[in-house]
Protein backbone atom coordinates (compact mmCIF):
# COMPACT_ATOMS: atom_id res chain seq x y z
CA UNK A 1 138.53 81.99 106.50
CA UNK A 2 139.83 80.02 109.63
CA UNK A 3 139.89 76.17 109.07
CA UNK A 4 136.71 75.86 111.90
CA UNK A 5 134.61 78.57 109.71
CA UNK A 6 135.59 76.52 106.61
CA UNK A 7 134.69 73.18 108.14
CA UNK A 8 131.19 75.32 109.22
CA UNK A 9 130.45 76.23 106.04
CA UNK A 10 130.77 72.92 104.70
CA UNK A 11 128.99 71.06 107.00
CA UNK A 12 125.91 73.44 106.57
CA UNK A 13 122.50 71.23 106.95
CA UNK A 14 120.40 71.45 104.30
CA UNK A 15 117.32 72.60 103.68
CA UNK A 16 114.64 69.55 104.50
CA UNK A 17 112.10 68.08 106.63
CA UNK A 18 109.37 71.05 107.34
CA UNK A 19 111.49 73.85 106.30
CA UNK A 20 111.27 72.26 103.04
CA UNK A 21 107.90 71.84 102.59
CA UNK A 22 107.15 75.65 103.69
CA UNK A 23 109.64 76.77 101.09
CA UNK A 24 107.93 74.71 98.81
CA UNK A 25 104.78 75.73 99.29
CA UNK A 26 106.10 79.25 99.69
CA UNK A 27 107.02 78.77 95.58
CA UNK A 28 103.51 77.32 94.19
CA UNK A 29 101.96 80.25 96.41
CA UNK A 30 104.91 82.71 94.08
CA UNK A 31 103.85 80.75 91.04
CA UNK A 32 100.06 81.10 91.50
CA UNK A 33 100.50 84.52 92.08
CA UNK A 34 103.03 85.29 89.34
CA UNK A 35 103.50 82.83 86.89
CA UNK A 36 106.56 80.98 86.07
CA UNK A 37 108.26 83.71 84.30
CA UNK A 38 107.97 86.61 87.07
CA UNK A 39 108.53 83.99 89.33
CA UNK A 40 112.26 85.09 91.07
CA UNK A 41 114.53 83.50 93.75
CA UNK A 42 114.02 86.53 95.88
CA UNK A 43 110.31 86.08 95.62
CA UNK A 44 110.00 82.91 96.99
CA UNK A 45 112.85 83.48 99.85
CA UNK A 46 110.65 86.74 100.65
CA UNK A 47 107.30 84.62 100.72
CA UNK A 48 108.75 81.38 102.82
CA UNK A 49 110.90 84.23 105.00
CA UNK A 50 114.07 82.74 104.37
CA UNK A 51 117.69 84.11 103.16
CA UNK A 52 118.26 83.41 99.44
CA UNK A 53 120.98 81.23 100.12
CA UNK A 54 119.25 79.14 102.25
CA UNK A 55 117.44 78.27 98.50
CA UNK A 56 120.61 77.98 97.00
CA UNK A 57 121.74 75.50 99.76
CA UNK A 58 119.05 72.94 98.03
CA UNK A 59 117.89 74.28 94.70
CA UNK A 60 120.83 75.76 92.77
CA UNK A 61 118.49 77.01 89.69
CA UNK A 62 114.42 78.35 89.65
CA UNK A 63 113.42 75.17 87.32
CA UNK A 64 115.23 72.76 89.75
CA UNK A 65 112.97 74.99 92.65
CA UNK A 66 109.75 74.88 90.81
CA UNK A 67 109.71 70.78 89.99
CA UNK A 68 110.44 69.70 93.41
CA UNK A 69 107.38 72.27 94.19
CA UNK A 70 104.98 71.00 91.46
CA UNK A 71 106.23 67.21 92.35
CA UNK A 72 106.00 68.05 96.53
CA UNK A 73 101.99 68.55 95.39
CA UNK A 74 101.24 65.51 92.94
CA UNK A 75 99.52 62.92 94.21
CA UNK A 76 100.11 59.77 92.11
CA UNK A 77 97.37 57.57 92.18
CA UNK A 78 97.43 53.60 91.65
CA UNK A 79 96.71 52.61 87.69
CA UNK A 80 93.14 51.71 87.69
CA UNK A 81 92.75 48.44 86.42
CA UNK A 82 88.97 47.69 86.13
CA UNK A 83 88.88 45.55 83.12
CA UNK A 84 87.29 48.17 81.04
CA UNK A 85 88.96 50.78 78.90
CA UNK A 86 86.00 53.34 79.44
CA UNK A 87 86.21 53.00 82.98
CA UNK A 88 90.65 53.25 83.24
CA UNK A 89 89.71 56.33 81.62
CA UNK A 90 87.43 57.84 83.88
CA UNK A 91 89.16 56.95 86.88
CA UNK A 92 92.33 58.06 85.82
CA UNK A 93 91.11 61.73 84.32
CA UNK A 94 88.11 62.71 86.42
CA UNK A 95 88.74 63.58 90.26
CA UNK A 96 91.87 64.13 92.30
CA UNK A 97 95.01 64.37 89.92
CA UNK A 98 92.98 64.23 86.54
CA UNK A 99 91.61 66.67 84.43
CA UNK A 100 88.88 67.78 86.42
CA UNK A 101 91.23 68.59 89.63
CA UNK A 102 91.32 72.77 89.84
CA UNK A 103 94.74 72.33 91.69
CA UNK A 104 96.22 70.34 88.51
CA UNK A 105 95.22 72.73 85.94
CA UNK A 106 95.82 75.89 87.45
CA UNK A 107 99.78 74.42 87.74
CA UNK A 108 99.73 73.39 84.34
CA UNK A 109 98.44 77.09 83.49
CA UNK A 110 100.70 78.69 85.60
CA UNK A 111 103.70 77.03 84.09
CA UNK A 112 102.58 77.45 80.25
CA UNK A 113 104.50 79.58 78.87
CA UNK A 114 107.94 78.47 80.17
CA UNK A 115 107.25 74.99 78.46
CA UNK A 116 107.62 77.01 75.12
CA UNK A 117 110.55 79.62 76.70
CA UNK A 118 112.83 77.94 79.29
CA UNK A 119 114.34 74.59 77.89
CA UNK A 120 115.61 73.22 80.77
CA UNK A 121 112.14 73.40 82.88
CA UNK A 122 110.49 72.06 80.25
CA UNK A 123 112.66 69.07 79.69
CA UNK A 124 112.24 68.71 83.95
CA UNK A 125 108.80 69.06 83.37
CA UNK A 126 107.90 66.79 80.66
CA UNK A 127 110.47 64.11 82.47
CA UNK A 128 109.01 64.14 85.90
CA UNK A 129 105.50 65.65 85.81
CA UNK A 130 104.71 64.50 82.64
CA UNK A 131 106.37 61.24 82.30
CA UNK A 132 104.93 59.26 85.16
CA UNK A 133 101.10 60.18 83.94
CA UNK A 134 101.95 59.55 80.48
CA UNK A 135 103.24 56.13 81.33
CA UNK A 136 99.85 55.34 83.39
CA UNK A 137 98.08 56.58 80.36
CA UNK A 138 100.28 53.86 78.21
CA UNK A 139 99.19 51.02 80.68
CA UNK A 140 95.87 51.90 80.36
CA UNK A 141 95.65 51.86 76.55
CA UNK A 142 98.23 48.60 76.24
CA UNK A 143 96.17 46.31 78.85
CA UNK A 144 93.19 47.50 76.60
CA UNK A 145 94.78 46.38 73.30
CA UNK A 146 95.93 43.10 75.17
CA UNK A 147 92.15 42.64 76.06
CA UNK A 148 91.43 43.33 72.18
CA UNK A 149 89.61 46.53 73.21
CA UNK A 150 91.44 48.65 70.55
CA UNK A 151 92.29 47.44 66.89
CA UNK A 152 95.81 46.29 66.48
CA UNK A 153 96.40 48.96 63.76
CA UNK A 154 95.77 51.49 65.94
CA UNK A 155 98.46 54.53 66.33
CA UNK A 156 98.65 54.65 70.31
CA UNK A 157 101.51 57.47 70.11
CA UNK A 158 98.63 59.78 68.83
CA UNK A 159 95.86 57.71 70.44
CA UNK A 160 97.12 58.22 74.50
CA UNK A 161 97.80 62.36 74.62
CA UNK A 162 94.24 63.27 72.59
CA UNK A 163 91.79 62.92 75.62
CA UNK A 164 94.15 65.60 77.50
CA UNK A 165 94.73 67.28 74.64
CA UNK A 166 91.48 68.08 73.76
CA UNK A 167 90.25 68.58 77.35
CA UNK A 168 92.48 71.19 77.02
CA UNK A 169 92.36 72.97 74.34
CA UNK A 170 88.68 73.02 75.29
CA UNK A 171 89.88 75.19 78.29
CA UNK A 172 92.76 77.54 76.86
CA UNK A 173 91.54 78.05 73.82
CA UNK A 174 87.82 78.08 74.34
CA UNK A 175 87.38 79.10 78.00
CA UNK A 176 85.28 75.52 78.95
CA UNK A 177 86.56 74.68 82.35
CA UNK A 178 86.57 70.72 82.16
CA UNK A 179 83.95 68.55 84.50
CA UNK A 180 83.35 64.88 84.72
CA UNK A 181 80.77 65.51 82.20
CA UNK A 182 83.35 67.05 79.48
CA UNK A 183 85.33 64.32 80.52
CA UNK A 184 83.28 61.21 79.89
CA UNK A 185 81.79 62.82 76.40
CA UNK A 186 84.83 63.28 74.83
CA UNK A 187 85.84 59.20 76.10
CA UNK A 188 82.57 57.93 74.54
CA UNK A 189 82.12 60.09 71.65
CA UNK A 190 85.95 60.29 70.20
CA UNK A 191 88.43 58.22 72.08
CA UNK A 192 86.37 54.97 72.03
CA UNK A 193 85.37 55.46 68.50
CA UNK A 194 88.95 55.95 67.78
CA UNK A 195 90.03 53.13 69.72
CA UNK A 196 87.64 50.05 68.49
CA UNK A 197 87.41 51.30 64.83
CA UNK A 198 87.77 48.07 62.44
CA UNK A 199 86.51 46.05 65.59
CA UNK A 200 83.56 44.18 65.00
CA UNK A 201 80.77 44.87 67.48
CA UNK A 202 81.06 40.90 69.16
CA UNK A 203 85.01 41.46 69.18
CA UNK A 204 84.48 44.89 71.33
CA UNK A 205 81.95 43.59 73.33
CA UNK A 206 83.34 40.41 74.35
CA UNK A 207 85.55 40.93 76.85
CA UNK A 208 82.18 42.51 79.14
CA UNK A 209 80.71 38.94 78.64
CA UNK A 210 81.23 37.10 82.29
């Protein structure tokens, strides 16, 4: 290779602006279609009609590919902070981003099974899709125990994951596709119960006084 090819090669542009985005969205459309597993490089390139190493110039591996697709799509939403536990809750889970958002679940469906068989996409994927809404969730919950909402002795490592967690398991295992409804029963009937257990009624009460 000549020294001006070289210097070419090198000084490729990479992949960004729009170009990105339709590669992107060329991979959740793959995904969607495919699942995570049957989910190739040569998919994708054939879906956003690009060269394979025009993905290589930007992603180097599928699971680096697939995050900055699942993370192009997110839409992270302030913290709510209302002043009420109940009502964090419901903001935060029901609606655009939560629980009840089609978009959401079907990419935490699609992705599944490569939490459990690919090690490095699920570290990326707990770390960076994961993480940030788990970290809202902990606001939530510590602001509450700061208001004296929840009992001190409460266990908030297994508090904070149940409401997702048994949204769903409510929809993998049982086929009950979540709604604001689903939602708000399981916050008033196990999570607040949970949460204020060993508080006297005046003590969880108080803070709604004016």
């Amino acid at each position: 290779m000549t020294p001006l090819a070289n210097e070419t090669a090198v000084a490729r542009p990479r992949v960004e602006g729009v170009r990105e985005q339709e590669i992107l969205d060329a991979t959740l459309e793959v995904l969607g279609d495919l699942g995570y597993d049957r989910l190739t490089m040569d998919a994708v390139a054939t879906r956003a009609r690009a060269s394979k190493a025009t993905l290589y110039r930007r992603w180097n591996t599928k699971p680096s590919l697939v995050i900055d697709a699942l993370l192009s799509q997110k839409e992270q939403r302030p913290t709510p902070d209302t002043g009420s536990l109940r009502e964090d809750l419901i903001e935060t889970f029901c609606g655009m981003g939560g629980l009840t958002d089609s978009r959401q679940v079907g990419i935490f469906a699609s992705v599944l099974t490569a939490i459990s068989r690919d090690e490095e996409f699920a570290t990326a994927f707990r770390r960076d899709f994961i993480g940030p809404k788990a970290a809202q969730s902990r606001s939530i919950f510590e602001r509450a125990r700061e208001r004296g909402e929840i009992a001190a002795d409460i266990d908030l490592e297994l508090l904070i994951p149940a409401l997702p967690g048994i949204v769903l398991h409510r929809l993998f295992m049982l086929g009950e596709r979540p709604d604001g409804a689903m939602v708000t029963r399981v916050i008033d009937q196990i999570i607040l119960p949970a949460a204020t257990r060993g508080l006297s009624p005046q003590t969880s009460t108080q803070k709604e006084t004016p």
